[in-house]
N, C-alpha and C. Protein backbone atom coordinates (compact mmCIF):
# COMPACT_ATOMS: atom_id res chain seq x y z
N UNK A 1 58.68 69.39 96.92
CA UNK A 1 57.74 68.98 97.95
C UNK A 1 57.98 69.76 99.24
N UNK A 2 58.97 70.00 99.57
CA UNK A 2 59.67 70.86 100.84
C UNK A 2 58.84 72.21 100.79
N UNK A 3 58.85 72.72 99.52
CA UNK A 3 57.91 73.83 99.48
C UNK A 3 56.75 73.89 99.69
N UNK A 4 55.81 72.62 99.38
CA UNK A 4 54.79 72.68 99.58
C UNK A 4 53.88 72.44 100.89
N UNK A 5 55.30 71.63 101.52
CA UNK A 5 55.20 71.49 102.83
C UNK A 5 55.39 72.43 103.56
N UNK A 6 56.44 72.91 103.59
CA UNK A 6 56.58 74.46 103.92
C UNK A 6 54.60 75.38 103.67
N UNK A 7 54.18 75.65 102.63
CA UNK A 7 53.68 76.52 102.45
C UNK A 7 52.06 75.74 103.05
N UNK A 8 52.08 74.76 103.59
CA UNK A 8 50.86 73.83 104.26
C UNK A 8 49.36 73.28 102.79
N UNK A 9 50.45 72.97 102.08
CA UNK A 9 49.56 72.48 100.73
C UNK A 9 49.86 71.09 100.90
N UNK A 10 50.53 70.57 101.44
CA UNK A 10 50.49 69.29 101.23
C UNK A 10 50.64 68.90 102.84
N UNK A 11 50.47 67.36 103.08
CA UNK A 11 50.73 66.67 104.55
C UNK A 11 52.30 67.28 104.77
N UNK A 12 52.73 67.43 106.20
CA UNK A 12 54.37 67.28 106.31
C UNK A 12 55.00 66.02 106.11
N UNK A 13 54.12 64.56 106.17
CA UNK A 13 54.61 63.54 105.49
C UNK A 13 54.39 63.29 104.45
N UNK A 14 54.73 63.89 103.71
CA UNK A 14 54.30 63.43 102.26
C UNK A 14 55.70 62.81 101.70
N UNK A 15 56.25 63.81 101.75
CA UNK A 15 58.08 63.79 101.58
C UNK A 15 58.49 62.35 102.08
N UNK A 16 58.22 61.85 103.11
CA UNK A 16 58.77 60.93 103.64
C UNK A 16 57.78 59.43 103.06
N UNK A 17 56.74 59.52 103.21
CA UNK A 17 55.61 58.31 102.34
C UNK A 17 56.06 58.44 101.14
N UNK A 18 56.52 59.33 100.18
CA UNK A 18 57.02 59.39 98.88
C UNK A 18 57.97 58.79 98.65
N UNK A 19 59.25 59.11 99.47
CA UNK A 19 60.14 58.78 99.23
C UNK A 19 60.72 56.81 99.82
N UNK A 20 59.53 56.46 100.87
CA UNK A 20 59.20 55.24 100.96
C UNK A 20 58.82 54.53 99.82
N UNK A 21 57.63 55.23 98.75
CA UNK A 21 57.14 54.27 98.18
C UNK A 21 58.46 54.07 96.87
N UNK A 22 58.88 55.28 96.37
CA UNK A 22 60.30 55.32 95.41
C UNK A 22 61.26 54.31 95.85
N UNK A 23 61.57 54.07 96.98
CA UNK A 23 62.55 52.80 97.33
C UNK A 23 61.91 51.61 96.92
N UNK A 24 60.39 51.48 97.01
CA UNK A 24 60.32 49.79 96.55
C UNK A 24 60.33 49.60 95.15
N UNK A 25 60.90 48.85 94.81
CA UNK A 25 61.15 48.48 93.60
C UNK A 25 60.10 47.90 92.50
N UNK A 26 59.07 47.44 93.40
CA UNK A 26 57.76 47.30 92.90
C UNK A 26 57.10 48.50 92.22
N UNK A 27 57.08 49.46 92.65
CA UNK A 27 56.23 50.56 92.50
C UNK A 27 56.92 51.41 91.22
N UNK A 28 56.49 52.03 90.37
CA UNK A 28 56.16 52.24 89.05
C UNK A 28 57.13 53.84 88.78
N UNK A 29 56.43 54.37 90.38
CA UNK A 29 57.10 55.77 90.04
C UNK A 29 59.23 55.73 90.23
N UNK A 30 59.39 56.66 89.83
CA UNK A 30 61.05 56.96 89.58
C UNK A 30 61.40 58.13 89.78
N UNK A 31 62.36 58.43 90.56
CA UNK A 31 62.74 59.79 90.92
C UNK A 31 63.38 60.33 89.67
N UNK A 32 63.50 61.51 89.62
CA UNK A 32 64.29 61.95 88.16
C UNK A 32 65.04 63.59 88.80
N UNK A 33 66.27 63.06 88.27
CA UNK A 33 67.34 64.51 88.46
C UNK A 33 67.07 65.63 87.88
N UNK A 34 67.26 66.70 88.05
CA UNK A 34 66.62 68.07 87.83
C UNK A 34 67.97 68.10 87.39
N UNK A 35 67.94 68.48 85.62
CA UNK A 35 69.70 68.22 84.82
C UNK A 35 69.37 69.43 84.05
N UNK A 36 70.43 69.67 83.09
CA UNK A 36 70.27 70.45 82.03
C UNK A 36 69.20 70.59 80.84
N UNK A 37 68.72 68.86 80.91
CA UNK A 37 68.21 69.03 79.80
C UNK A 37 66.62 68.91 80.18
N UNK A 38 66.32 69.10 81.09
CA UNK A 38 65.27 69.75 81.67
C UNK A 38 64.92 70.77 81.89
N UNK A 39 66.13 71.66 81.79
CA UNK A 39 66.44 72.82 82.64
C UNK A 39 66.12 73.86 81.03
N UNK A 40 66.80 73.12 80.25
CA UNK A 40 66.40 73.47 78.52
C UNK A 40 64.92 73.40 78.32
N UNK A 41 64.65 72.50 78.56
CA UNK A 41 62.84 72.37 78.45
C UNK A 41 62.24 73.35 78.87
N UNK A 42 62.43 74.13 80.03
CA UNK A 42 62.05 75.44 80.54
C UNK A 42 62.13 76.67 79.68
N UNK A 43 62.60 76.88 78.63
CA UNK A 43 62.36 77.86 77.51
C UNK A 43 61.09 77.25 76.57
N UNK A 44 60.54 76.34 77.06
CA UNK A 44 59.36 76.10 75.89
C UNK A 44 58.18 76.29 77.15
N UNK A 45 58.02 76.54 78.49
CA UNK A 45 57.39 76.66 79.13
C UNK A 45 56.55 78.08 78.77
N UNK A 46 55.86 78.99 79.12
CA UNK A 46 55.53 80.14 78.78
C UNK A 46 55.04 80.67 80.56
N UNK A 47 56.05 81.81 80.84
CA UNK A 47 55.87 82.43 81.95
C UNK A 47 54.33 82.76 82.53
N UNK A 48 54.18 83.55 81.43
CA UNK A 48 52.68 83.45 81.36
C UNK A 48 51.55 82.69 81.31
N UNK A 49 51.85 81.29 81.13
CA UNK A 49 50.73 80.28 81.39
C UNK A 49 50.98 79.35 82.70
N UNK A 50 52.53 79.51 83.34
CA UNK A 50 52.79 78.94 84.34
C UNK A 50 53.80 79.95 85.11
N UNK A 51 53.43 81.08 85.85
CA UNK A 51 54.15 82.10 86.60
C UNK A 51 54.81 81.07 87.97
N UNK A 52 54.59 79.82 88.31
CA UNK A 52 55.24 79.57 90.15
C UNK A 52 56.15 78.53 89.08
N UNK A 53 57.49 78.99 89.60
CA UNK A 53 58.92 78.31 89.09
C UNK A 53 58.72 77.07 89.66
N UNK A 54 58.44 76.43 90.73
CA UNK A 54 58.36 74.85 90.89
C UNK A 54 57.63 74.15 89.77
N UNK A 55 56.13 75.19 89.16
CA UNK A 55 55.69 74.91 88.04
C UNK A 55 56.03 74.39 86.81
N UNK A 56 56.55 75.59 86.53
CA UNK A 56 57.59 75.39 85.41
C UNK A 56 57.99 74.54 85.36
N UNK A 57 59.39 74.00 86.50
CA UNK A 57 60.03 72.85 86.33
C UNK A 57 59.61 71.43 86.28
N UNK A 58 57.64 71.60 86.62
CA UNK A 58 57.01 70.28 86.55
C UNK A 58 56.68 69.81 85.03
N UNK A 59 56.77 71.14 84.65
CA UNK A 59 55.93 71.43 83.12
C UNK A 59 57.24 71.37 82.30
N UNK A 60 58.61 71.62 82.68
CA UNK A 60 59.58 71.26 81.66
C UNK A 60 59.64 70.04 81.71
N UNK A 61 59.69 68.99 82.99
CA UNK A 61 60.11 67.89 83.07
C UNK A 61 59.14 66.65 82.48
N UNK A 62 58.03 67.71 82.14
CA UNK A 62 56.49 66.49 81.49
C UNK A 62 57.17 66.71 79.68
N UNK A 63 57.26 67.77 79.18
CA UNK A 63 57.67 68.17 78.37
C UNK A 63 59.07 66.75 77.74
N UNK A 64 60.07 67.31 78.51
CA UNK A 64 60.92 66.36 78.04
C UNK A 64 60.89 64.80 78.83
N UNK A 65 60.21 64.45 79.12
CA UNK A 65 59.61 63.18 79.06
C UNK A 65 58.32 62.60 78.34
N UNK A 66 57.78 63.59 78.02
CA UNK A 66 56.63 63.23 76.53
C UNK A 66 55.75 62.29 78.20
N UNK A 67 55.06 63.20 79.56
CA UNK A 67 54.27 62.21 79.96
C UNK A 67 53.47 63.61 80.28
N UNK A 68 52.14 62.70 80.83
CA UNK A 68 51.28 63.69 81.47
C UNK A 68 51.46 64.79 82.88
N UNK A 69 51.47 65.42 83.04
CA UNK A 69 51.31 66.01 84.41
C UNK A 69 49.93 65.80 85.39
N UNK A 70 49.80 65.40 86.64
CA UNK A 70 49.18 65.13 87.41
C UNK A 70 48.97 66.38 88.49
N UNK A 71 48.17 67.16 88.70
CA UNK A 71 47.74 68.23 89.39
C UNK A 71 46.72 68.39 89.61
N UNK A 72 46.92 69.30 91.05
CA UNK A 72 45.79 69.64 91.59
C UNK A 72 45.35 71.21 91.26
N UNK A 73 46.23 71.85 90.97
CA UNK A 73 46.46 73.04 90.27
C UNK A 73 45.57 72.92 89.19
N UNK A 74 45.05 74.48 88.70
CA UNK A 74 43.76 74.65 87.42
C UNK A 74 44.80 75.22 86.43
């Protein structure tokens, strides 16, 4: 998210409303550690269908969680 903030794609609060709503315990979403075996998932990615490395690592981490990806990206 830092990046995206950085690069003016997203609000500069986003980071911070995000990481508000992750603390309540109510709310559904879950932060998840960027580990090895995510990091493995990234050889089934294809450079060529996803060239921006933050990509990738969205697309390994949907991968080895068997969920959808949510984007604004085509």
């Amino acid at each position: 998210m830092i990046y995206l903030i950085e690069r003016h794609r997203i609000p500069a609060n986003a980071l911070t409303d995000l990481l508000g709503v992750i603390a309540d315990p109510k709310n559904v979403l879950r932060e998840v550690q960027l580990d090895s075996r995510i990091v493995n998932k990234m050889a089934e990615v294809s450079r060529e269908d996803i060239p921006d490395f933050p990509d990738r690592i969205i697309a390994a981490t949907d991968l080895y969680f068997n969920v959808p990806v949510l984007s604004r990206d085509g």
